[in-house]
N, C-alpha and C. Protein backbone atom coordinates (compact mmCIF):
# COMPACT_ATOMS: atom_id res chain seq x y z
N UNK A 1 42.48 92.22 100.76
CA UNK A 1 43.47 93.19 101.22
C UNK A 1 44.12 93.80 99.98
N UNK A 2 44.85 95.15 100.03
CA UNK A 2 44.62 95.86 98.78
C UNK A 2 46.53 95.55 99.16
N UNK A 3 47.02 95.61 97.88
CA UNK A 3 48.62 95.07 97.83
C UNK A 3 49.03 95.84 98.17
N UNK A 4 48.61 97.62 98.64
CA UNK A 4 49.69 98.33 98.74
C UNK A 4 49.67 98.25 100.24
N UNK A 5 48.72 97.84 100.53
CA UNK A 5 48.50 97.45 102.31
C UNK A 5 49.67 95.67 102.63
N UNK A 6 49.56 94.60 101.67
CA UNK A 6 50.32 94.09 102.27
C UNK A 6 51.79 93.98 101.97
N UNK A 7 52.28 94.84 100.74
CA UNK A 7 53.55 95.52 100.71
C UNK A 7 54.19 95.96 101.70
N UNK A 8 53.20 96.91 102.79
CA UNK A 8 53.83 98.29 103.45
C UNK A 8 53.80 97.16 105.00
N UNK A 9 52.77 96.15 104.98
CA UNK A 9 52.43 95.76 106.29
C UNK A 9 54.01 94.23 106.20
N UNK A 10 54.19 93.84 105.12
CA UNK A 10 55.73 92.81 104.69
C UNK A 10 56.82 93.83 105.54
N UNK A 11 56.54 95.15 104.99
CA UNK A 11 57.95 95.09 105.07
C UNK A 11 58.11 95.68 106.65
N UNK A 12 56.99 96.34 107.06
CA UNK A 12 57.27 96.63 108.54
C UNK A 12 57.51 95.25 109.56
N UNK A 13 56.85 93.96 108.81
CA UNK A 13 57.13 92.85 109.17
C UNK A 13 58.60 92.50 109.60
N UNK A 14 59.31 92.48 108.19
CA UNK A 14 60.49 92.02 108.23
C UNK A 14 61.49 93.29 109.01
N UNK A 15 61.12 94.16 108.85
CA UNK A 15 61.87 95.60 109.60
C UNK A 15 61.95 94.73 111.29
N UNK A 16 60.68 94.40 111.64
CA UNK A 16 60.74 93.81 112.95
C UNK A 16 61.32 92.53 113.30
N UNK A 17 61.03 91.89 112.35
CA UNK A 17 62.17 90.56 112.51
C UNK A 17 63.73 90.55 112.50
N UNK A 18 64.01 91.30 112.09
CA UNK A 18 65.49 91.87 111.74
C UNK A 18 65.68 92.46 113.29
N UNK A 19 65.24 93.55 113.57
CA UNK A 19 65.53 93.73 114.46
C UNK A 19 65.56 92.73 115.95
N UNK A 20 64.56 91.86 115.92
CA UNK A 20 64.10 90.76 116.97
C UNK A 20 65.62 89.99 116.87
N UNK A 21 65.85 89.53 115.70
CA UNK A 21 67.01 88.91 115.19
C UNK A 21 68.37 89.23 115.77
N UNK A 22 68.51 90.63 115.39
CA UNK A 22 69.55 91.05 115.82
C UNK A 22 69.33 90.89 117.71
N UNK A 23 68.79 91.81 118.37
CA UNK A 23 68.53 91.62 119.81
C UNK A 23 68.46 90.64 120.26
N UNK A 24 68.29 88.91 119.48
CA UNK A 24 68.83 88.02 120.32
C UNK A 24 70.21 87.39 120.01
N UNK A 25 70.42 88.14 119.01
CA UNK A 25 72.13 87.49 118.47
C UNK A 25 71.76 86.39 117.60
N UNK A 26 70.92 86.15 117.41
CA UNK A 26 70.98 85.58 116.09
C UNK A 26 71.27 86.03 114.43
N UNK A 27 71.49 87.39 114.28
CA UNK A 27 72.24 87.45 112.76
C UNK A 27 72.57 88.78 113.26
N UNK A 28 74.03 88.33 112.39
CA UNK A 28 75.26 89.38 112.65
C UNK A 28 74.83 90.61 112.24
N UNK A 29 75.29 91.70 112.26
CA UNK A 29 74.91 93.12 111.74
C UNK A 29 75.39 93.24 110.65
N UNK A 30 76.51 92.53 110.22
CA UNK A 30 76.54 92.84 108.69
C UNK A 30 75.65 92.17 107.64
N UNK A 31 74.88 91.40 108.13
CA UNK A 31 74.04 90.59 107.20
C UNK A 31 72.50 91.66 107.37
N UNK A 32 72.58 91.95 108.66
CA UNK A 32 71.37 92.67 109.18
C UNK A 32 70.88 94.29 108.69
N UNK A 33 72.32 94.65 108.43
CA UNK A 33 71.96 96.52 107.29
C UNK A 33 71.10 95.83 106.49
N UNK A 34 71.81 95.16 105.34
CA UNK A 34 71.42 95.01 104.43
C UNK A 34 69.82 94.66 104.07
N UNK A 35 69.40 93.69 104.67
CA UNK A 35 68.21 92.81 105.16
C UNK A 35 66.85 94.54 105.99
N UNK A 36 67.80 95.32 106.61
CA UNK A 36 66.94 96.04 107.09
C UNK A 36 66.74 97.64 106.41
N UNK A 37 67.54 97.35 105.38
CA UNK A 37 67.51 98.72 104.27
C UNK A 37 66.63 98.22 103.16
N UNK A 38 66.34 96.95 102.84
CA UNK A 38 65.65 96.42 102.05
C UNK A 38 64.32 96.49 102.78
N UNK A 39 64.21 96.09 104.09
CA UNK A 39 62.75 96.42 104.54
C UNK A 39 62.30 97.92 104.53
N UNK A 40 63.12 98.60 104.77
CA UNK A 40 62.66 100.17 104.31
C UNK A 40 62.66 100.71 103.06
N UNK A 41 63.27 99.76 102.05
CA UNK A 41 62.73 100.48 100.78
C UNK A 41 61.03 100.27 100.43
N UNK A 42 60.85 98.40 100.77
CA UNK A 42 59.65 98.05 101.16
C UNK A 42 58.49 98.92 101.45
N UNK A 43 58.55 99.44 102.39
CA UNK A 43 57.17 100.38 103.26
C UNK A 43 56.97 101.37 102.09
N UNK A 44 57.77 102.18 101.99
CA UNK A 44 57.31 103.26 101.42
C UNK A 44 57.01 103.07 99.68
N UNK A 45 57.00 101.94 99.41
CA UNK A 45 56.45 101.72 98.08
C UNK A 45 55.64 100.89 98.28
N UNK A 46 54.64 100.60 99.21
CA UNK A 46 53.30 99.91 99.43
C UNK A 46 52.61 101.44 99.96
N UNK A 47 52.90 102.47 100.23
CA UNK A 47 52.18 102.88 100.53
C UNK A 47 52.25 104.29 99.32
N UNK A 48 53.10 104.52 98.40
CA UNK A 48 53.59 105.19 97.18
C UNK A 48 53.64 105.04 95.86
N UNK A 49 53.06 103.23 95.20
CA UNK A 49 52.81 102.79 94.76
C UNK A 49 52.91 103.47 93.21
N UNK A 50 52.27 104.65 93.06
CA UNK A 50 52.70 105.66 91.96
C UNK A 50 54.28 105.82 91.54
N UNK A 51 54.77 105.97 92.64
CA UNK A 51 56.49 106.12 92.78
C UNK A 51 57.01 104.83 91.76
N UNK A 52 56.69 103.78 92.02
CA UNK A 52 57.25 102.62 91.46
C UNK A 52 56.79 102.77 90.21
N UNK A 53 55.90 102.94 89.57
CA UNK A 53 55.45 103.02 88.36
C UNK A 53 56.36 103.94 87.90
N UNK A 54 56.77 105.23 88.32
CA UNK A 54 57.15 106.62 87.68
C UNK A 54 58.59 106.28 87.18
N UNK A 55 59.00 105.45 88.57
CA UNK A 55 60.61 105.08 88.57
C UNK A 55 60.85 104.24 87.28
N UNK A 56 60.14 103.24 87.04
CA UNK A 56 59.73 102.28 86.02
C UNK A 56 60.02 102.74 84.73
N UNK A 57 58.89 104.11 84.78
CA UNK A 57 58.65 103.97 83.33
C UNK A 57 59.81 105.44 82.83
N UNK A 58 60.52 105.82 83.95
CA UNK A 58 61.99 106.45 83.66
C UNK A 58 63.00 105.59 83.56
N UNK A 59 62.94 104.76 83.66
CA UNK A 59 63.99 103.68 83.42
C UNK A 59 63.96 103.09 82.16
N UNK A 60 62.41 102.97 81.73
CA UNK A 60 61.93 102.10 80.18
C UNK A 60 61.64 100.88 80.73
N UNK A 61 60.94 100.38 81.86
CA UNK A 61 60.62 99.21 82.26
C UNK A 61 58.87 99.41 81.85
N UNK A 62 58.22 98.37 81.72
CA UNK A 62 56.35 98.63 80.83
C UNK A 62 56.23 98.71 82.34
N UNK A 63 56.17 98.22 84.04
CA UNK A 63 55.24 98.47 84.83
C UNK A 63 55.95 98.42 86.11
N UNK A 64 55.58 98.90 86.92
CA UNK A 64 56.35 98.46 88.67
C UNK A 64 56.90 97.49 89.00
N UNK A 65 55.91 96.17 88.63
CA UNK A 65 55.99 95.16 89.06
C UNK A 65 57.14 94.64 88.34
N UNK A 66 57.28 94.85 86.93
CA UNK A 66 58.21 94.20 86.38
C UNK A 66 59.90 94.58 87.21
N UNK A 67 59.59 95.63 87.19
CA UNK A 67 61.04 96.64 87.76
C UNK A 67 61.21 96.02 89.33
N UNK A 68 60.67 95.77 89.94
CA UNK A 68 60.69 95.03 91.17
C UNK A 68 60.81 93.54 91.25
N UNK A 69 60.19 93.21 90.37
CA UNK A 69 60.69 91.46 89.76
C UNK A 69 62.58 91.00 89.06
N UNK A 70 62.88 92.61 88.43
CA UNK A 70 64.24 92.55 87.95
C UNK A 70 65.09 92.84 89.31
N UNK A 71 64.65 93.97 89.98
CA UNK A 71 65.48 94.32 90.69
C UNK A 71 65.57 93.23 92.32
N UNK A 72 64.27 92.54 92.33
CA UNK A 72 64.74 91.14 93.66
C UNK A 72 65.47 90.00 92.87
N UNK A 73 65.47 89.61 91.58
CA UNK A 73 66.41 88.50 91.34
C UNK A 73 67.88 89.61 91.12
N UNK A 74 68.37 90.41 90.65
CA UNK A 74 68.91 91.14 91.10
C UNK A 74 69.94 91.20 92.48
N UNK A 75 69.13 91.30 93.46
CA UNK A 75 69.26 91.54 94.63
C UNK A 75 69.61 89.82 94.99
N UNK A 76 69.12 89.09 94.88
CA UNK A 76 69.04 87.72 95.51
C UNK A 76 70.33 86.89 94.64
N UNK A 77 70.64 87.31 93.41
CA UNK A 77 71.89 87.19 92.95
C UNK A 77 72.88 87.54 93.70
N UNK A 78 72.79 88.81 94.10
CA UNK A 78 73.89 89.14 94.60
C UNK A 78 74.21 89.08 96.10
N UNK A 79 73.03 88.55 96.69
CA UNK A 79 73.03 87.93 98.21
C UNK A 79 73.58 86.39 98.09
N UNK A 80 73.76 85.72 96.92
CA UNK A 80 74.02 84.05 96.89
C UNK A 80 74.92 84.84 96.49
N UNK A 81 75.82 85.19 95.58
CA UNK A 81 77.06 85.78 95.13
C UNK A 81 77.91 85.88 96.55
N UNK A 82 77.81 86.30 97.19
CA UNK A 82 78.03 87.44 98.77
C UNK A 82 78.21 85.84 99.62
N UNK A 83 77.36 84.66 99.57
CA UNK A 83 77.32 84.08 100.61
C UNK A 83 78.26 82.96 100.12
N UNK A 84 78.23 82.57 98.55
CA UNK A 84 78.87 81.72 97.86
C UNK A 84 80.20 82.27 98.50
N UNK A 85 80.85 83.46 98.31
CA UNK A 85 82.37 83.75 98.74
C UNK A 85 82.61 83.36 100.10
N UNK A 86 81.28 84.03 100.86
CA UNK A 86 81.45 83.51 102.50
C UNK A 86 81.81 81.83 102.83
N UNK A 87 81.00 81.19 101.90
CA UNK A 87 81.20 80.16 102.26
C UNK A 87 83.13 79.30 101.85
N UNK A 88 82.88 80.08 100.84
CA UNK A 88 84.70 79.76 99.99
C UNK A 88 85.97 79.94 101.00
N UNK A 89 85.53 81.43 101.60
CA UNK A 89 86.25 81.50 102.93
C UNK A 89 86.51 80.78 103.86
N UNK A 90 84.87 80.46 104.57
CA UNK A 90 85.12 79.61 105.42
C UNK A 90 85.95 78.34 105.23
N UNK A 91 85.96 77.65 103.66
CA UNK A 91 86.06 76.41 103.41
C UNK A 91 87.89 76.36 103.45
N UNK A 92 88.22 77.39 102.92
CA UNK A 92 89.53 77.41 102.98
C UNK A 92 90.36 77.57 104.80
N UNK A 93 89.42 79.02 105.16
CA UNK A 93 89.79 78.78 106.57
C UNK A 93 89.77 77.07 107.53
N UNK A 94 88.41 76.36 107.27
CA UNK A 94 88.37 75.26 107.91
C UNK A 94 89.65 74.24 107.35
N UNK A 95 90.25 74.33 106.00
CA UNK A 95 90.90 73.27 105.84
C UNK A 95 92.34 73.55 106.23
N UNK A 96 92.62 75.20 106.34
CA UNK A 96 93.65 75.35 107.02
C UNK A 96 93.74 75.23 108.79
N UNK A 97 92.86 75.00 109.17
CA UNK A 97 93.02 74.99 110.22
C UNK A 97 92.83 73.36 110.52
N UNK A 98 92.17 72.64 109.78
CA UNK A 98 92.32 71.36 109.88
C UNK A 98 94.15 70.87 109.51
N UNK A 99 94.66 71.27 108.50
CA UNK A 99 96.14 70.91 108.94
C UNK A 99 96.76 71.49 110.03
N UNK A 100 96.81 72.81 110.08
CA UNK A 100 97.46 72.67 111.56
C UNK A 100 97.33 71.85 113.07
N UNK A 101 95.97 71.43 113.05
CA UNK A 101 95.71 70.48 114.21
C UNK A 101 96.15 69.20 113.79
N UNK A 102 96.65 68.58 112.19
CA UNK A 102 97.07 67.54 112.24
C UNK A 102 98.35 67.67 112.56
N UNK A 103 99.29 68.92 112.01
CA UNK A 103 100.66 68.82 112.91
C UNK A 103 100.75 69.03 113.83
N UNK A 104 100.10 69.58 115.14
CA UNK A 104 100.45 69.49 116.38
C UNK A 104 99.71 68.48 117.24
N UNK A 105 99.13 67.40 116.08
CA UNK A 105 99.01 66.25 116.95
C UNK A 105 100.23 65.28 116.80
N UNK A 106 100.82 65.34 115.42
CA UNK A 106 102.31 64.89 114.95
C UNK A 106 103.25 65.28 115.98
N UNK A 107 103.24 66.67 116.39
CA UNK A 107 104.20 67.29 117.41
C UNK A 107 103.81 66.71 118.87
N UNK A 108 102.75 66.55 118.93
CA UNK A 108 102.18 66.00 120.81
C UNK A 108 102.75 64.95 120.56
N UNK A 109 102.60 63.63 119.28
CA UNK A 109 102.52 62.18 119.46
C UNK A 109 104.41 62.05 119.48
N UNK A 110 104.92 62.89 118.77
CA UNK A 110 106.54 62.72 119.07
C UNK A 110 107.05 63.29 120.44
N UNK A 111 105.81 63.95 121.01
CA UNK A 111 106.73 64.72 122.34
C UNK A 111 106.32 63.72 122.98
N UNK A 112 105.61 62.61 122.94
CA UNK A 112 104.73 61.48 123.62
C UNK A 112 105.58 60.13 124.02
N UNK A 113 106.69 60.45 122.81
CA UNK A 113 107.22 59.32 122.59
C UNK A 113 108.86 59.54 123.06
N UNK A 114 108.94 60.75 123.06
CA UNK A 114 110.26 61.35 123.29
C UNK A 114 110.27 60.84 125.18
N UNK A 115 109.50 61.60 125.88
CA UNK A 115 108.84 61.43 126.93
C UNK A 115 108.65 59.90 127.28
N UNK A 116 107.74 59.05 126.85
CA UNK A 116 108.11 57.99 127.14
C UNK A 116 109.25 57.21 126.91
N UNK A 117 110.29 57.47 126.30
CA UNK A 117 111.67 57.21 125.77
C UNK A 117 112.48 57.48 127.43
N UNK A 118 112.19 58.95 127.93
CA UNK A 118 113.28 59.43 128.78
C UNK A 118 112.84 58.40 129.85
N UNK A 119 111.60 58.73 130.24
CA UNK A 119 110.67 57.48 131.30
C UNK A 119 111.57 56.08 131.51
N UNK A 120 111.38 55.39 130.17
CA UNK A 120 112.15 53.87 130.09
C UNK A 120 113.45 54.06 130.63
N UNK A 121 114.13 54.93 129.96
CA UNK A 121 115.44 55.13 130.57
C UNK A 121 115.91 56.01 131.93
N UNK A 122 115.04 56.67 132.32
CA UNK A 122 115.77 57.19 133.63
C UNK A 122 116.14 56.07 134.71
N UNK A 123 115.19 54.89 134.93
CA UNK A 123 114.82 54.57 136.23
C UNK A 123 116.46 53.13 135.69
N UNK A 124 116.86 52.76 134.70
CA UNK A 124 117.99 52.23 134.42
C UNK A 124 118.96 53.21 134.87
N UNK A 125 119.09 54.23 134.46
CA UNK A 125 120.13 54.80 134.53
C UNK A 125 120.40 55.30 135.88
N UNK A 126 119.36 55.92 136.57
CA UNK A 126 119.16 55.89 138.23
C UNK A 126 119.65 55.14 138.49
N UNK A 127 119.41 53.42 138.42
CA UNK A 127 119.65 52.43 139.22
C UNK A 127 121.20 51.81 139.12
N UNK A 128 121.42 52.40 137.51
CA UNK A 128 123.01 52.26 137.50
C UNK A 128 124.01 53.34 137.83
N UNK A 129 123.55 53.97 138.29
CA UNK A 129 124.15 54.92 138.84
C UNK A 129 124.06 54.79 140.36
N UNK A 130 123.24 54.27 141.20
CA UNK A 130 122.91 54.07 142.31
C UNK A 130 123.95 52.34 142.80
N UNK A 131 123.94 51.85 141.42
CA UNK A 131 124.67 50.71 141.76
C UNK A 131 126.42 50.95 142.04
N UNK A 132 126.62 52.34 141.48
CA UNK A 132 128.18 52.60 141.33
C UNK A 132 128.60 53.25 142.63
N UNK A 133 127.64 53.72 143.27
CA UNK A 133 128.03 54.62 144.60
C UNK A 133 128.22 53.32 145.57
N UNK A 134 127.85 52.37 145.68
CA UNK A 134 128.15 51.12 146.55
C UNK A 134 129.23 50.67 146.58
């Protein structure tokens, strides 16, 4: 199979997975532009192949391949960059939200106790009060 055939046939690949992806809700749309603008740069340089060279050697890169080797670590840098923060987020979101569920279990276990406090004492105080009307 000639590479510019399985270049163009990758990326209509992934163009379709992305989309499959998205239509069952499995990846969000903001992860999904990105992922599906990269499959369309894909196609048309498996089937343009000249293009990549031209771009290349206006840039001062020696060949396509190299310029496409810089520009996916590149790219994959800055997708772990992107997910590293996502994850920083989340980590901070989860630990703030892990204290607040420890104080309003502090707040349930004192309203727990407050509550069982009034409990012990009503049915005394009922009964001494019930003893005074006699």
């Amino acid at each position: 199979m000639k590479l510019w055939m399985l270049t163009s046939v990758t990326g209509v690949i992934l163009v379709l997975c992305i989309v499959e992806l998205l239509r069952r809700r499995k990846l969000k749309e903001k992860y999904a532009f990105l992922w599906v603008i990269t499959g369309l740069v894909i196609i048309p340089l498996g089937f343009f192949p000249t293009v990549l060279d031209s771009v290349a050697r206006a840039v001062g890169v020696a060949s396509g391949v190299s310029l496409i080797l810089f520009l996916s670590v590149a790219f994959l840098f800055i997708v772990c960059l992107q997910l590293s923060w996502e994850v920083g987020h989340l980590e901070e979101e989860g630990r703030t939200l892990s204290e607040e569920v420890a104080l309003l279990r502090v707040d349930v276990q004192e309203l727990r106790g407050q509550l069982a406090d009034q409990e012990r004492l009503a049915p005394t105080t009922a009964g001494a009060d019930r003893g005074n009307l006699k």
